[in-house]
C-alpha atoms as a PDB file:
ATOM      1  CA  UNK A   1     233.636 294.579 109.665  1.00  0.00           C
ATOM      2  CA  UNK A   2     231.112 291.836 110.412  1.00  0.00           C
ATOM      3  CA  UNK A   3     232.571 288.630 112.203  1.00  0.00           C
ATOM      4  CA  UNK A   4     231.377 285.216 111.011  1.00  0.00           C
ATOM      5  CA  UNK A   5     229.699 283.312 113.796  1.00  0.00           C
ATOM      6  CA  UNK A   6     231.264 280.213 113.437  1.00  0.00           C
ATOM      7  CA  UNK A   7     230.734 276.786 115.417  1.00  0.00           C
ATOM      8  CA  UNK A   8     232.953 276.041 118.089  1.00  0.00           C
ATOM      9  CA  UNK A   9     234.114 272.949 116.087  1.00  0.00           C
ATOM     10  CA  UNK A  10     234.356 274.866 113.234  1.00  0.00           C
ATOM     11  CA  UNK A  11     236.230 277.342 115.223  1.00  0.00           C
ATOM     12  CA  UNK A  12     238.910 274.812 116.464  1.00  0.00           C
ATOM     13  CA  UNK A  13     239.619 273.536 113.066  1.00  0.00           C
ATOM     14  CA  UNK A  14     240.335 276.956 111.830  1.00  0.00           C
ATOM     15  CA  UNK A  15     242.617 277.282 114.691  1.00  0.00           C
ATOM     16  CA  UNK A  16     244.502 273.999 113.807  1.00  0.00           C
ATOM     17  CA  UNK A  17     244.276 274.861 110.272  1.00  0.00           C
ATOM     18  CA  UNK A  18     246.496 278.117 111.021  1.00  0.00           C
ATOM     19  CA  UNK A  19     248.569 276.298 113.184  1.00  0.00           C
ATOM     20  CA  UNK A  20     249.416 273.746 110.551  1.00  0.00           C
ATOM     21  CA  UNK A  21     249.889 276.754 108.297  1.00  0.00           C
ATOM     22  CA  UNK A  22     251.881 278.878 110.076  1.00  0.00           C
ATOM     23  CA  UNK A  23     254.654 276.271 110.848  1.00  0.00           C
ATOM     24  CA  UNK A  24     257.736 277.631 112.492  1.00  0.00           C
ATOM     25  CA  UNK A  25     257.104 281.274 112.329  1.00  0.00           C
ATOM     26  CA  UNK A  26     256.048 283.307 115.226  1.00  0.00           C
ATOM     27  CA  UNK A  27     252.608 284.429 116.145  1.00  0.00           C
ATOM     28  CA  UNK A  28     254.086 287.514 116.092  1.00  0.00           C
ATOM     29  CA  UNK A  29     255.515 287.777 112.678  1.00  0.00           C
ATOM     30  CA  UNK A  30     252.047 286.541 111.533  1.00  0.00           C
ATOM     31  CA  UNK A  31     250.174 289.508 113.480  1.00  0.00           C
ATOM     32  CA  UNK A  32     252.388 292.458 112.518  1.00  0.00           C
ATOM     33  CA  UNK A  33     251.863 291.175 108.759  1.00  0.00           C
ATOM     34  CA  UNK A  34     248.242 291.468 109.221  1.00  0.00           C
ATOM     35  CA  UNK A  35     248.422 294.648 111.830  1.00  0.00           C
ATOM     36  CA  UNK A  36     246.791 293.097 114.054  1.00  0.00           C
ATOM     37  CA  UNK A  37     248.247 291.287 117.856  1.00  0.00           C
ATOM     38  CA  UNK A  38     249.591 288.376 118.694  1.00  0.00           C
ATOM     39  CA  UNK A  39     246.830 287.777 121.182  1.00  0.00           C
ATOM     40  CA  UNK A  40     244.462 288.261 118.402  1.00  0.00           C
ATOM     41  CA  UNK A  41     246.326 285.104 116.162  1.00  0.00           C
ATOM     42  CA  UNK A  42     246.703 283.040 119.230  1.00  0.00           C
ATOM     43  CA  UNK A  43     242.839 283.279 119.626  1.00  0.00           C
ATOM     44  CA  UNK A  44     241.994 282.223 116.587  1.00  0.00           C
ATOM     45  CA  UNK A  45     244.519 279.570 116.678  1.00  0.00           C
ATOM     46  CA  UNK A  46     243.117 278.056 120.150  1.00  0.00           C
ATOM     47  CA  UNK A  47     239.232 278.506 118.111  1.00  0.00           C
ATOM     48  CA  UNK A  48     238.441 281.478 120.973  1.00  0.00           C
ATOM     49  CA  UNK A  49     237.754 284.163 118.551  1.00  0.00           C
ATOM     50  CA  UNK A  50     234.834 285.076 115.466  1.00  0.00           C
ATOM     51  CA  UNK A  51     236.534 286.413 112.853  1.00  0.00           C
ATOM     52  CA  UNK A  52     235.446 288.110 109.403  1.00  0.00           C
ATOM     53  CA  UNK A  53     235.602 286.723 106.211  1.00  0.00           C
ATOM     54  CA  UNK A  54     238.167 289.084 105.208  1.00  0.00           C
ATOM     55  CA  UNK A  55     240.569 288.592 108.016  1.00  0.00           C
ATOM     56  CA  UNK A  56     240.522 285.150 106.681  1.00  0.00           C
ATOM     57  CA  UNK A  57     241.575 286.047 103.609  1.00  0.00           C
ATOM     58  CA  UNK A  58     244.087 288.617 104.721  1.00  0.00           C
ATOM     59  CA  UNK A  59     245.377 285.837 107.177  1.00  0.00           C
ATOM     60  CA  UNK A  60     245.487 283.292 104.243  1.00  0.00           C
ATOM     61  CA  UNK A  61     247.564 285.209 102.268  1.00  0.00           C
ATOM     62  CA  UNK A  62     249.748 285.862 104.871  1.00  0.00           C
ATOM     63  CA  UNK A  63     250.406 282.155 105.254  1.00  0.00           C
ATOM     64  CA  UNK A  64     250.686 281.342 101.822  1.00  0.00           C
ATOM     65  CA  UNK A  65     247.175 279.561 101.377  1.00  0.00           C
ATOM     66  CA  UNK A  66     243.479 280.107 100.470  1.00  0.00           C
ATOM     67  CA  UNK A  67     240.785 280.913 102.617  1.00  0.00           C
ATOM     68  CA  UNK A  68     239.102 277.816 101.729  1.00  0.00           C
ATOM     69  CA  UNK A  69     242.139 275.271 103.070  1.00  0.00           C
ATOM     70  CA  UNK A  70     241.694 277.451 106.523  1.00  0.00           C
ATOM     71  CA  UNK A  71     238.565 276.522 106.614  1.00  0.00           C
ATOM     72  CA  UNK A  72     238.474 272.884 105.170  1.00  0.00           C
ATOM     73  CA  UNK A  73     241.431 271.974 106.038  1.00  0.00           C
ATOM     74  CA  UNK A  74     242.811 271.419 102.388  1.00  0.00           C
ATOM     75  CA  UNK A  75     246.630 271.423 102.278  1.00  0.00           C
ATOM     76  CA  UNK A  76     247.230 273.809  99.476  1.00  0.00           C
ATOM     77  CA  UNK A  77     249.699 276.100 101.001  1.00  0.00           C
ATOM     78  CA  UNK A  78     252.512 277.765  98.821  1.00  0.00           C
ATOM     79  CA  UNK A  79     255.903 276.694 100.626  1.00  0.00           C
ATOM     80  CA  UNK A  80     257.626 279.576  98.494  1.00  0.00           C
ATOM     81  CA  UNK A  81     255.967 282.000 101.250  1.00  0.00           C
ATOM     82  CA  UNK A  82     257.145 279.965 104.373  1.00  0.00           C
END
C-alpha cells in the first residue's frame, strides 16, 4: 500500500484530529482494532508517520468518523461508537 506524503503541518493536524477523535480510549484499543501497534497510532497522532489513504479510512471508522474530518478537522464523529 502506497503512503500519502503529507506536509508536516498537514501531518500534525491529522495527529490532533485523531487525538480529538479518539477521546478516552487507549492507543491500544485503537491499534488492535485496526491490527496494527500502538507505536504505529501514537505516530500518527504526534504527525511522525505517512500513512495511506486507506489506513485513514480504516482508522476513521474505527473512531466513529470520516476520513475527511481526520483530515479537515470537521467534527462529525458518531458518539454511538465512543
Amino acid at each position: 500500500m502506497r503512503r500519502m506524503p503529507l506536509p508536516a503541518s498537514a501531518k500534525v493536524r491529522l495527529g490532533a484530529n485523531v487525538i480529538s477523535a479518539r477521546g478516552d480510549r487507549k492507543r491500544s484499543e485503537i491499534a488492535a482494532a485496526l491490527g496494527s501497534s500502538r507505536e504505529s497510532v501514537a505516530q500518527v497522532e504526534r504527525g511522525q508517520r505517512d500513512i495511506s489513504i486507506d489506513w485513514i479510512v480504516r482508522l476513521a471508522k474505527v473512531l466513529g468518523t470520516t476520513a475527511a474530518a481526520l483530515l479537515n478537522g470537521v467534527r462529525l464523529i458518531d458518539e454511538k461508537k465512543r
